[in-house]
N, C-alpha and C. Protein backbone atom coordinates (compact mmCIF):
# COMPACT_ATOMS: atom_id res chain seq x y z
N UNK A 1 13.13 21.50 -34.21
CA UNK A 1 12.93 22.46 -33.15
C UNK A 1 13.79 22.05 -31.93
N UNK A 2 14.61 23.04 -31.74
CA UNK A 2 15.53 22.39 -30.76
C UNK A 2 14.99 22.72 -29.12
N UNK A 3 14.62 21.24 -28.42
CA UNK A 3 13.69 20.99 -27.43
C UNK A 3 14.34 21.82 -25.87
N UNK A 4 15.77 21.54 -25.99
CA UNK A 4 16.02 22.75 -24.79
C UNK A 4 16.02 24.15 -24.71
N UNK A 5 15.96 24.54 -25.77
CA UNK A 5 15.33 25.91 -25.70
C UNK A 5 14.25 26.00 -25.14
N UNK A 6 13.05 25.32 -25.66
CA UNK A 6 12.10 25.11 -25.39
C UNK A 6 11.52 25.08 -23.98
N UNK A 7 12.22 24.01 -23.56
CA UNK A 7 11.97 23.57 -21.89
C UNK A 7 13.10 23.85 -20.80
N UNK A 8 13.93 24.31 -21.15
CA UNK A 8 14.92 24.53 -20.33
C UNK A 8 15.27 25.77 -19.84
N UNK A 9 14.71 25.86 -18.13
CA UNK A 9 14.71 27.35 -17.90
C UNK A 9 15.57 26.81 -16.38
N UNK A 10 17.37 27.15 -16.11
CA UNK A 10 17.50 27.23 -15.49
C UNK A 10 17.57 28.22 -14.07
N UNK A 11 17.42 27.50 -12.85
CA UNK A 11 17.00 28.47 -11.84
C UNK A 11 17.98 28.82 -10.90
N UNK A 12 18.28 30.13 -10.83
CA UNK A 12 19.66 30.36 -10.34
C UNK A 12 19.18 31.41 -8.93
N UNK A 13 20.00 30.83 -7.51
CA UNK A 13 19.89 31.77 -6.69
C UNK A 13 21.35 32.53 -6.51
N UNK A 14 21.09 33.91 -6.44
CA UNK A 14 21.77 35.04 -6.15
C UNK A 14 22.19 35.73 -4.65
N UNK A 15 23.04 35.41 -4.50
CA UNK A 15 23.35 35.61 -3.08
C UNK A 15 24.09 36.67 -2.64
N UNK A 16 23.97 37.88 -2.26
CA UNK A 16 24.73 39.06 -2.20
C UNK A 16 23.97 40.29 -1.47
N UNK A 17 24.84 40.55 0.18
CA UNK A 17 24.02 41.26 0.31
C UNK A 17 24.15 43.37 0.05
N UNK A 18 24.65 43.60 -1.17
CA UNK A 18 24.46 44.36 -1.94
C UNK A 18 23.12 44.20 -3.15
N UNK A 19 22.63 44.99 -2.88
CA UNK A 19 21.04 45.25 -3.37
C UNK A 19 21.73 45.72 -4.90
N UNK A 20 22.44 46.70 -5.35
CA UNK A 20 22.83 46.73 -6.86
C UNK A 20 23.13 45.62 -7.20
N UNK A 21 24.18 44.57 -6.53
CA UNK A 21 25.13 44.15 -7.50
C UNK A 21 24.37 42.82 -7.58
N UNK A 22 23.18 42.35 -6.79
CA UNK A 22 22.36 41.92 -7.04
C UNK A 22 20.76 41.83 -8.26
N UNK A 23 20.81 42.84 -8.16
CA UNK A 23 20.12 43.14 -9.54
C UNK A 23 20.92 43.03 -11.05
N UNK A 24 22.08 43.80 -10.76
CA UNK A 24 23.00 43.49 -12.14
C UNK A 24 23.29 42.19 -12.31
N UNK A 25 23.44 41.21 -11.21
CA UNK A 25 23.72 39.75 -11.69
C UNK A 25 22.45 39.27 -12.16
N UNK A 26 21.37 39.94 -11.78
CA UNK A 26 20.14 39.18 -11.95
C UNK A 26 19.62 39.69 -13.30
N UNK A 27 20.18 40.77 -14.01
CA UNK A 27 19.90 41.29 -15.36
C UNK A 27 20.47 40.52 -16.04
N UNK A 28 21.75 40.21 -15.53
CA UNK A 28 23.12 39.40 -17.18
C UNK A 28 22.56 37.87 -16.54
N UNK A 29 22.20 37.61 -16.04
CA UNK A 29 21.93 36.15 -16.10
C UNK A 29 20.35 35.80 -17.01
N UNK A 30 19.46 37.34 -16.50
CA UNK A 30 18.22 36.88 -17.23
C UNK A 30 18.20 37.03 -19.02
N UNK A 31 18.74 37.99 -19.22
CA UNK A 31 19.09 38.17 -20.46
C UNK A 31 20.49 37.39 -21.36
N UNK A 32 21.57 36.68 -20.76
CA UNK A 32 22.40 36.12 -20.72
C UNK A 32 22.21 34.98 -21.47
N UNK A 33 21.45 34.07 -20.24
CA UNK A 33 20.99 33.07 -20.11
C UNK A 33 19.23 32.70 -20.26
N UNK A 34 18.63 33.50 -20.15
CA UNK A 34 16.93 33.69 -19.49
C UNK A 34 17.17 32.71 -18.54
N UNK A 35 17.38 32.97 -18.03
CA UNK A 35 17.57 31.79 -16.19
C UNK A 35 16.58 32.43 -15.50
N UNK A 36 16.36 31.95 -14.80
CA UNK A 36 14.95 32.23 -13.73
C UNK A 36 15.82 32.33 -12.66
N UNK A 37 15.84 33.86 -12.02
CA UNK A 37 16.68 34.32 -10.70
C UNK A 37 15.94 34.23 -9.46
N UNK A 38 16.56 33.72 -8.51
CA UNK A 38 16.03 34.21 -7.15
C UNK A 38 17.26 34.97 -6.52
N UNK A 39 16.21 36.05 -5.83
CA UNK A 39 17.58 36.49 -4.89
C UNK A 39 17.55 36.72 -3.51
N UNK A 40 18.73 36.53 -2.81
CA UNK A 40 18.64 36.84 -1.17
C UNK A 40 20.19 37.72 -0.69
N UNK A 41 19.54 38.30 0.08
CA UNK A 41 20.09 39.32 0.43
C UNK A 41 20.99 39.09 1.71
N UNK A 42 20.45 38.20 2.67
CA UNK A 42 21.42 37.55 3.92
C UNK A 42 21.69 36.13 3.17
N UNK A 43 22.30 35.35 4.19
CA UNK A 43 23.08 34.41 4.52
C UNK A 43 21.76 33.37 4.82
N UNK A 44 20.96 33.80 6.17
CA UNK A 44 19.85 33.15 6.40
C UNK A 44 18.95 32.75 5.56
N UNK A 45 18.37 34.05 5.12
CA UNK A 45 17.34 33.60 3.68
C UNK A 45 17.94 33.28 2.39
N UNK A 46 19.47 32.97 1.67
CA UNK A 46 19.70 32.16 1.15
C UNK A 46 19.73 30.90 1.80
N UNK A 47 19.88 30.25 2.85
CA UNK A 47 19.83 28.94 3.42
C UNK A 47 18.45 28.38 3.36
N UNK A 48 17.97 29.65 3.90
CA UNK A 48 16.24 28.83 4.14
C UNK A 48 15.93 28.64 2.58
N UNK A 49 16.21 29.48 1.57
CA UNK A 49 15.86 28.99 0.11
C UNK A 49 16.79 27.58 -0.22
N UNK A 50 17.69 28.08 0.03
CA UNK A 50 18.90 26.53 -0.31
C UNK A 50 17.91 25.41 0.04
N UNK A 51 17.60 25.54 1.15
CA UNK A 51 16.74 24.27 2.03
C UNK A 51 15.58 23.63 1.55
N UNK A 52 14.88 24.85 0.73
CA UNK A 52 13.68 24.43 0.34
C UNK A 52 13.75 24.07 -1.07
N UNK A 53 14.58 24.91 -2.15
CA UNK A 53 14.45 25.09 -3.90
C UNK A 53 15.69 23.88 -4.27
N UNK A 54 15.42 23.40 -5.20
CA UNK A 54 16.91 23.05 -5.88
C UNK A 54 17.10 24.04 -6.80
N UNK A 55 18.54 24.60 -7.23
CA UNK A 55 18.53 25.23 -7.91
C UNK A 55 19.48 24.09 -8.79
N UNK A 56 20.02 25.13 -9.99
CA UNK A 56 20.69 24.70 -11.47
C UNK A 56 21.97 25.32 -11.07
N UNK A 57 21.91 26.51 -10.24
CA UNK A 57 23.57 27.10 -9.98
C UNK A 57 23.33 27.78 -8.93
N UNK A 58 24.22 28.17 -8.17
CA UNK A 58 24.16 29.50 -7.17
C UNK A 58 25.65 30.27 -6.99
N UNK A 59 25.11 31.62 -7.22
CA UNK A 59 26.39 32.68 -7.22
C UNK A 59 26.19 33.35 -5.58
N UNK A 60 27.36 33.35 -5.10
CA UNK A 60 27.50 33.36 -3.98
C UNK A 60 28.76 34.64 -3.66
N UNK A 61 28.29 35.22 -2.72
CA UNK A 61 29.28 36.75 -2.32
C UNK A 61 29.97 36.25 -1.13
N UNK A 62 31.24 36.15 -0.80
CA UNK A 62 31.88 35.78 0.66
C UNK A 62 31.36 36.98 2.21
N UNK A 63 31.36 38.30 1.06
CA UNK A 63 31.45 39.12 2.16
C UNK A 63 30.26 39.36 2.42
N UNK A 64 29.65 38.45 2.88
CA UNK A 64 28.27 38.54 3.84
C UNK A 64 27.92 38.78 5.25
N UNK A 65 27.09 40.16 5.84
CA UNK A 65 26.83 40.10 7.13
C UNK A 65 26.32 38.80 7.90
N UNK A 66 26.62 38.71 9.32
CA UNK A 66 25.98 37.36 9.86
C UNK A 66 27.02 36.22 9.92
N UNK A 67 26.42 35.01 9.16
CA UNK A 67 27.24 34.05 9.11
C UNK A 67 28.14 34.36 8.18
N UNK A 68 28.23 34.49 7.03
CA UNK A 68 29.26 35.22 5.64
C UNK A 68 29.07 33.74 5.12
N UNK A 69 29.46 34.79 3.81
CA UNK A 69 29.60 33.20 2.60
C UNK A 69 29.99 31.93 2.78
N UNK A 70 31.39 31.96 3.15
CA UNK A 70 32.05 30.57 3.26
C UNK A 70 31.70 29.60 4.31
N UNK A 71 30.62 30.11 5.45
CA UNK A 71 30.03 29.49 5.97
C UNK A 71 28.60 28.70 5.24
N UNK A 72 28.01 29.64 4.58
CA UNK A 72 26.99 29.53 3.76
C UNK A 72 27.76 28.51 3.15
N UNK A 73 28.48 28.60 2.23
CA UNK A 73 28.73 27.44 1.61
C UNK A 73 28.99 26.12 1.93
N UNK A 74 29.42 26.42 3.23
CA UNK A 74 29.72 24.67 4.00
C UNK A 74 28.31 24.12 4.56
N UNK A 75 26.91 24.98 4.74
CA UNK A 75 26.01 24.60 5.13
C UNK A 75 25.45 23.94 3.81
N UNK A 76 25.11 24.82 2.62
CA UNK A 76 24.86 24.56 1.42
C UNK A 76 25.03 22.89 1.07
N UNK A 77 26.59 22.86 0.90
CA UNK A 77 27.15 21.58 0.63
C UNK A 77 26.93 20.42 1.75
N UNK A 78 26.21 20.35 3.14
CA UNK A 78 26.32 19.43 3.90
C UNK A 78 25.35 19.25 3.53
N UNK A 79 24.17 19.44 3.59
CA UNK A 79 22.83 18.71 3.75
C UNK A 79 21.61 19.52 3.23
N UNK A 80 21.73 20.03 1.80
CA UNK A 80 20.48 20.43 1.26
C UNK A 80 20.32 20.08 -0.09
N UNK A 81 19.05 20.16 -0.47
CA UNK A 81 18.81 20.01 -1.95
C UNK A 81 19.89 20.49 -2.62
N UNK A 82 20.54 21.27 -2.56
CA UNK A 82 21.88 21.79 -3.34
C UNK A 82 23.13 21.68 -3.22
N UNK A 83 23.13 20.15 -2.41
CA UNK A 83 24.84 19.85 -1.67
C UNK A 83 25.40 19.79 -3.43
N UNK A 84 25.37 19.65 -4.27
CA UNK A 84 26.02 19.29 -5.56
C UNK A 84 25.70 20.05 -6.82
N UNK A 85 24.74 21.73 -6.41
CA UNK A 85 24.70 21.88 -7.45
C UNK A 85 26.03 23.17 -7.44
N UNK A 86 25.96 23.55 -9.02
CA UNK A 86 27.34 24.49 -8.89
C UNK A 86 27.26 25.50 -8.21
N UNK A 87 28.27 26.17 -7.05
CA UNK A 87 28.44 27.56 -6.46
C UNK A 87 29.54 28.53 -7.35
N UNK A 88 28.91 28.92 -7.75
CA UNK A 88 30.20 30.19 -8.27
C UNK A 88 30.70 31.36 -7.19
N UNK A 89 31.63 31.39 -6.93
CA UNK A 89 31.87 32.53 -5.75
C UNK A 89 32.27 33.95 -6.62
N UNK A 90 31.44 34.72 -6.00
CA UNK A 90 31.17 36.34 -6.64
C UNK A 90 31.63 37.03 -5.74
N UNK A 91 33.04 37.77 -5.80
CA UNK A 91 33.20 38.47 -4.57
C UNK A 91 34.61 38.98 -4.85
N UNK A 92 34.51 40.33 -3.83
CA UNK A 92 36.03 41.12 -3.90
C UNK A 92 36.83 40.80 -3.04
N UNK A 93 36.71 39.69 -2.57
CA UNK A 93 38.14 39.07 -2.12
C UNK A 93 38.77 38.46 -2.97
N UNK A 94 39.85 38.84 -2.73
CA UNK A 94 41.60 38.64 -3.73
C UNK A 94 42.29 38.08 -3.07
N UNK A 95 42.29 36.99 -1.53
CA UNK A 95 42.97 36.56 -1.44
C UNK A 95 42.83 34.86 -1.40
N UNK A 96 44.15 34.58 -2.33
CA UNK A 96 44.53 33.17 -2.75
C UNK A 96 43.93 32.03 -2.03
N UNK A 97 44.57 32.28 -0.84
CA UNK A 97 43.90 31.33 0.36
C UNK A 97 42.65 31.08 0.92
N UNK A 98 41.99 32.08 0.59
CA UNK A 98 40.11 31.97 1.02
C UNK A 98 39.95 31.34 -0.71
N UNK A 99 40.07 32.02 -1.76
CA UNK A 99 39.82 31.22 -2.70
C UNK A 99 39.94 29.82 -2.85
N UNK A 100 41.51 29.52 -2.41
CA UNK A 100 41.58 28.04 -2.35
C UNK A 100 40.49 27.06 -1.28
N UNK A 101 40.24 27.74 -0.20
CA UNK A 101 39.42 27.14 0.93
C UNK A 101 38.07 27.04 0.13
N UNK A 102 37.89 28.26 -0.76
CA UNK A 102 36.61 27.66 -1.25
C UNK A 102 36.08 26.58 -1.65
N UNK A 103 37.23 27.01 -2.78
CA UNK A 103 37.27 25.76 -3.70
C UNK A 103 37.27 24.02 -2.93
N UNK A 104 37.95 24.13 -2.31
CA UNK A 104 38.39 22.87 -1.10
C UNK A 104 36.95 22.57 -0.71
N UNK A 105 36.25 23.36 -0.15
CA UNK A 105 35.01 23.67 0.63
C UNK A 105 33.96 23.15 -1.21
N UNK A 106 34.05 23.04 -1.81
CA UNK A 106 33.27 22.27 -2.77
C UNK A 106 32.66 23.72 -3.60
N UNK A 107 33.04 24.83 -4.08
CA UNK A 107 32.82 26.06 -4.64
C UNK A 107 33.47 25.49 -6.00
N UNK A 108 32.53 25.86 -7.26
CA UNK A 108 32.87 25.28 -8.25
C UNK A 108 33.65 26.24 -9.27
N UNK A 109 33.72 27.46 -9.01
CA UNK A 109 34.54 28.94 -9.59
C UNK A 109 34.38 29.85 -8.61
N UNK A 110 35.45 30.69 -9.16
CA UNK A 110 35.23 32.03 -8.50
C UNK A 110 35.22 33.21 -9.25
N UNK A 111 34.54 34.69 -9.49
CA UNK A 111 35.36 35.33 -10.23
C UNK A 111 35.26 36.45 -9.20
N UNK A 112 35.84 37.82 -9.63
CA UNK A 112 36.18 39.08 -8.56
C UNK A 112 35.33 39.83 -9.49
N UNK A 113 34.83 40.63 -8.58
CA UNK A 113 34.22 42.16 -8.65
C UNK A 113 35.38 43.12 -9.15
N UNK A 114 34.65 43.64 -9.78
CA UNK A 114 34.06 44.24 -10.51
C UNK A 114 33.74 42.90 -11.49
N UNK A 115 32.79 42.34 -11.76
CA UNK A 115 32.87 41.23 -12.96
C UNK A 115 32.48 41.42 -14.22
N UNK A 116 33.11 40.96 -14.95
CA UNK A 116 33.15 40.47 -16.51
C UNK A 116 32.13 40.11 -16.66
N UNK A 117 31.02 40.56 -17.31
CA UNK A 117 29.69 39.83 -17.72
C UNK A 117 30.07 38.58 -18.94
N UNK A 118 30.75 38.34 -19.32
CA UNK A 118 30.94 37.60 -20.62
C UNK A 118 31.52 36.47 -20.07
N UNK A 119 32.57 36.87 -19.55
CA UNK A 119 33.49 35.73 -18.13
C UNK A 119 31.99 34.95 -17.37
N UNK A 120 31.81 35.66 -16.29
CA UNK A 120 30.58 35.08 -15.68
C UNK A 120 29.41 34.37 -16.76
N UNK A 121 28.79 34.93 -17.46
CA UNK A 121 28.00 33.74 -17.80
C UNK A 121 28.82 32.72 -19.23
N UNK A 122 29.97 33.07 -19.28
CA UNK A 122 30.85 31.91 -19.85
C UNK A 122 30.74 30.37 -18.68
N UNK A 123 31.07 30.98 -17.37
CA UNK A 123 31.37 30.02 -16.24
C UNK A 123 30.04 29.17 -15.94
N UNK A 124 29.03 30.40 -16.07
CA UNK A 124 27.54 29.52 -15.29
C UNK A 124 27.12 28.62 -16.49
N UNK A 125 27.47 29.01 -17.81
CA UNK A 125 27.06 28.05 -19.25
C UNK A 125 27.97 26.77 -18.78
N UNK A 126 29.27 26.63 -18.22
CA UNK A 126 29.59 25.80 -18.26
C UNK A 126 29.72 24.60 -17.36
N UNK A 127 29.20 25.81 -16.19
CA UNK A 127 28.74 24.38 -14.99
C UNK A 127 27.30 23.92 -15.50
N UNK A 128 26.56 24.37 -15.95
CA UNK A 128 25.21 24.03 -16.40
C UNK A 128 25.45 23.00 -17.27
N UNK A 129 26.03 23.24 -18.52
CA UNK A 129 26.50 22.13 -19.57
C UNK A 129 26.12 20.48 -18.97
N UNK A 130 27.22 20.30 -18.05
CA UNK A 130 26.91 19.02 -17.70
C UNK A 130 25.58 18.36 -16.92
N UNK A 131 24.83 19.55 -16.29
CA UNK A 131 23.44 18.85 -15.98
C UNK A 131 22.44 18.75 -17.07
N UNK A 132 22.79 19.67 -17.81
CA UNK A 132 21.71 19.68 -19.03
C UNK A 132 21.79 18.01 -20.32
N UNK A 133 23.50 17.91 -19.94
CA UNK A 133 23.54 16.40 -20.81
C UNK A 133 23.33 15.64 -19.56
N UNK A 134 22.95 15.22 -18.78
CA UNK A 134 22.33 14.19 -17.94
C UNK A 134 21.15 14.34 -17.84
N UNK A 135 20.61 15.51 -18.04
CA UNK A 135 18.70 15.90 -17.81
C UNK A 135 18.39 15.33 -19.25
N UNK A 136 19.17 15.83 -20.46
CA UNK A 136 18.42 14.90 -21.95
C UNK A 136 18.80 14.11 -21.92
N UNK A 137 19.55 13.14 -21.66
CA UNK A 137 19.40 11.40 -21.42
C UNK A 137 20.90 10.47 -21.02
């Protein structure tokens, strides 16, 4: 009986403040993956969750009202339960240079909107991969 099936329910927060494209990530990840979704809709209440949950991954939108993503992400990575877990950046920016800053900024992929459901949870299987062989031994 293979035991991570079993026990292994990763928990992924969703960050986007589009209310569809939030639910559609939160469908292909539950059925995808069965990942256990949280979602937030600002910048703020992903932080205050960042602050409190560890998660297994977090998909992240740049174009956020308020502070916006790439701020989010530099808070993320300084000082919370989730300075190290994977960020995937979800978002219709196309340009090179914010991508690269992401990445720089400790963002572990990116993909563009309209997204590839097969692409995307190809990416989140594979940042997961490596916590799952350090969580079995």
């Amino acid at each position: 009986m293979p035991a991570d099936e079993v026990t292994t329910r990763h928990r992924v927060l969703i960050v986007d403040d589009d209310e569809s494209m939030r639910l559609l990530l939160a469908r292909t990840l539950t059925e995808g993956l069965k990942a256990e979704v949280q979602l937030a809709g600002t910048c703020e209440q992903a932080l205050r969750l960042a602050e409190t949950y560890a998660y297994d991954a977090i998909l992240l939108d740049l174009l956020m009202p308020g502070t916006g993503g790439y701020r989010l992400l530099l808070e993320i990575r300084r000082s919370t339960p989730n300075a190290a877990t994977p960020v995937i950046i979800v978002s219709q920016v196309n340009d090179q240079e914010a991508i690269d800053s992401c990445l720089a900024a400790g963002a572990n992929a990116c993909h563009l909107k309209p997204v590839k459901r097969a692409e995307l949870l190809e990416t989140v299987k594979g940042q997961l991969a490596p916590r799952r062989k350090t969580s079995a031994g």
